[in-house]
C-alpha atoms as a PDB file:
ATOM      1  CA  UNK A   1     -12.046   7.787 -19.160  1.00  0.00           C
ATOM      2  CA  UNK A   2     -15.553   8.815 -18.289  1.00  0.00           C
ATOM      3  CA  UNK A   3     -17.330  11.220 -20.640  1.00  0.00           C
ATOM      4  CA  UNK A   4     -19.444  14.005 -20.135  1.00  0.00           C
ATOM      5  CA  UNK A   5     -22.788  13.456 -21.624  1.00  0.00           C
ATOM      6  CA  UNK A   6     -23.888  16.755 -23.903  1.00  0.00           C
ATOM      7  CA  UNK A   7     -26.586  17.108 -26.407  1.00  0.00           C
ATOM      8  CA  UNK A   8     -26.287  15.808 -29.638  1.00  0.00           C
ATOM      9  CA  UNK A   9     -26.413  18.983 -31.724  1.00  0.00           C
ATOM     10  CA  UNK A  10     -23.607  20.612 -29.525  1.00  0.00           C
ATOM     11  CA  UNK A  11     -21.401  17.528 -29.801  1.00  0.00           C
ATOM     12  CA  UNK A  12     -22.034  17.825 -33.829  1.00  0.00           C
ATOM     13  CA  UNK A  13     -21.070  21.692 -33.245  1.00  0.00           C
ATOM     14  CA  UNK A  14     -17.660  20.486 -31.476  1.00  0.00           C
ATOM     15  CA  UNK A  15     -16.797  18.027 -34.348  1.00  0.00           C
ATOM     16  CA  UNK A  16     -16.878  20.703 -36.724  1.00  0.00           C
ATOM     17  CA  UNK A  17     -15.435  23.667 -34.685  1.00  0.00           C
ATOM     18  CA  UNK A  18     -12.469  20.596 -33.879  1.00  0.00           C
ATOM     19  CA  UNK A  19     -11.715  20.362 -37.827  1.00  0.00           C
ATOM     20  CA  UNK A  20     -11.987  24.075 -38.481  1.00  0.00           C
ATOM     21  CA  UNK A  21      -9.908  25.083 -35.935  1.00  0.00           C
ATOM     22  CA  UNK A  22      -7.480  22.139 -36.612  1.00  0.00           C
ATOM     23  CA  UNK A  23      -7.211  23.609 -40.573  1.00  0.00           C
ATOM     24  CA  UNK A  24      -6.711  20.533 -41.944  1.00  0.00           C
ATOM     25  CA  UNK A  25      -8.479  16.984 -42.183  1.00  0.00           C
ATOM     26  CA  UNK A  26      -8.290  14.757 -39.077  1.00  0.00           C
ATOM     27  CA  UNK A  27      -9.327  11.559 -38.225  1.00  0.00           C
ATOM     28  CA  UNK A  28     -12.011  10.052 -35.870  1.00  0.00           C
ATOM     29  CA  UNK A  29      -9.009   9.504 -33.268  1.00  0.00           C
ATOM     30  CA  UNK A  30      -7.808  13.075 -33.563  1.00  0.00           C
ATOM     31  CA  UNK A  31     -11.609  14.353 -33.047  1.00  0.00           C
ATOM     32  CA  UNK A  32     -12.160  12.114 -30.170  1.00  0.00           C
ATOM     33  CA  UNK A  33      -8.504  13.299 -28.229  1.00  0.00           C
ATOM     34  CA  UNK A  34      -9.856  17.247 -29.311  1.00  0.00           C
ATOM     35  CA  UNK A  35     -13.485  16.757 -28.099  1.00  0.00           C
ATOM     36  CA  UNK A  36     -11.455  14.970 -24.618  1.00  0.00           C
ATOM     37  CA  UNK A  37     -14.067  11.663 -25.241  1.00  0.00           C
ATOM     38  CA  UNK A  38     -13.366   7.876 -26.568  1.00  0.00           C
ATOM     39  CA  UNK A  39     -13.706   7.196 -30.525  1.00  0.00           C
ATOM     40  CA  UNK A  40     -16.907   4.820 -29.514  1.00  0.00           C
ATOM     41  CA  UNK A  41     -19.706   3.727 -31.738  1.00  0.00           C
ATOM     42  CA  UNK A  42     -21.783   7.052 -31.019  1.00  0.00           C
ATOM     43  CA  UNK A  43     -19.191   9.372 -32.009  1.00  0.00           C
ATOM     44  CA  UNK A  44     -18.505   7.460 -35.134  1.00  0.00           C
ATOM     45  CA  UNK A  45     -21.986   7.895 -35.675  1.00  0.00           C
ATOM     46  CA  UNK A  46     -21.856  11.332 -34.888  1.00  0.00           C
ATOM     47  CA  UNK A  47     -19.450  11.904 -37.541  1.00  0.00           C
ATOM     48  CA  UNK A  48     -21.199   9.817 -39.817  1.00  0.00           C
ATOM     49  CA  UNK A  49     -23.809  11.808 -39.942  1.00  0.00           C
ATOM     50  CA  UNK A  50     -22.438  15.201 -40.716  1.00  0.00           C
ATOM     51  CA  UNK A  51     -20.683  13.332 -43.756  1.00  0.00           C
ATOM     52  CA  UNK A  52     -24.644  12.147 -44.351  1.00  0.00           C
ATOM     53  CA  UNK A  53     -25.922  15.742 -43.843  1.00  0.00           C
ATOM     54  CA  UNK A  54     -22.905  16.947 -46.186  1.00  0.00           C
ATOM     55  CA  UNK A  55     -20.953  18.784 -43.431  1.00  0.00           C
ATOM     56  CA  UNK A  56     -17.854  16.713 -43.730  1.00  0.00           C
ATOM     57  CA  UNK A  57     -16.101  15.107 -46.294  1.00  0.00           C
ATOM     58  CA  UNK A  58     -14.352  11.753 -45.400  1.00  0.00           C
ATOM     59  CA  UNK A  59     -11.459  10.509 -47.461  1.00  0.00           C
ATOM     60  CA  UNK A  60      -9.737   7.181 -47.194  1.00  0.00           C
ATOM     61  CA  UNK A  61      -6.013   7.668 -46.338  1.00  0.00           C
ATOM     62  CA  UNK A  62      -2.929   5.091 -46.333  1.00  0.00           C
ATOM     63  CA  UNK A  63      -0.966   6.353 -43.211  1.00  0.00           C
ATOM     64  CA  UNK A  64       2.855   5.986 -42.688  1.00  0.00           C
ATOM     65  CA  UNK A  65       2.627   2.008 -40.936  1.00  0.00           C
ATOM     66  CA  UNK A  66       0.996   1.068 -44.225  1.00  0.00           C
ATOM     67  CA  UNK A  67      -2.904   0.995 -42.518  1.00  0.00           C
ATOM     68  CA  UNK A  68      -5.674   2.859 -44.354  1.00  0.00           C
ATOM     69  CA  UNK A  69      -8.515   4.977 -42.337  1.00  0.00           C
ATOM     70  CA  UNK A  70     -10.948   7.762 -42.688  1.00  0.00           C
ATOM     71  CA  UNK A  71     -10.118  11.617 -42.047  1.00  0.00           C
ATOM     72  CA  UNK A  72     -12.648  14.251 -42.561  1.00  0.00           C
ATOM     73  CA  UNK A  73     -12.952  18.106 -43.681  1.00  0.00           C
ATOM     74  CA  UNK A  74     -15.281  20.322 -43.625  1.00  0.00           C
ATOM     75  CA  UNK A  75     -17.240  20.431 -46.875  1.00  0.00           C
ATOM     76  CA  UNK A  76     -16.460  23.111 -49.213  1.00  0.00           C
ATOM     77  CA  UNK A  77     -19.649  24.633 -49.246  1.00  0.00           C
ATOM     78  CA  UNK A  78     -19.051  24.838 -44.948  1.00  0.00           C
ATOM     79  CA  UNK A  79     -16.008  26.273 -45.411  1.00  0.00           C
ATOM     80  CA  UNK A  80     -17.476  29.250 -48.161  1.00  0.00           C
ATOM     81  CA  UNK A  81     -20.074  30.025 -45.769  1.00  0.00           C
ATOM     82  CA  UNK A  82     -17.615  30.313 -42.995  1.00  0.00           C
ATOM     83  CA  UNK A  83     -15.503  32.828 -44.971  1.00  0.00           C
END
């Protein structure tokens, strides 16, 4: 699937808007399908980042099939400033 190349700080803008708009956690797969790009290595870091910066929030998850993974909300203090 070929990828559109955008700056950085407007792919870090989609991540977020993808979550809020989502109102819920999701995980790197969901916010790859939502942002219409591949979960590679530099939208992992992407995400990474925002949890760095204190944006996100990742939580480990055990889904259905028994496999754990990341998914990621906004931080509270995001979402109060939002409101």
């Amino acid at each position: 699937m070929p990828q559109d190349h955008r700056p950085k700080d407007q792919s870090r803008q989609m991540i977020v808007d993808a979550i809020l708009a989502a109102g819920e956690p999701l995980t790197r797969t969901e916010i790859a399908r939502v942002l219409r790009r591949t979960k590679t290595p530099h939208l992992i870091a992407l995400i990474d980042k925002l949890v760095e910066e204190g944006y996100l929030i990742r939580s480990i998850v055990t889904f259905k099939n028994g496999v754990q993974g990341y998914q990621y909300d906004l931080a509270e203090q995001l979402k109060q400033s939002l409101d």
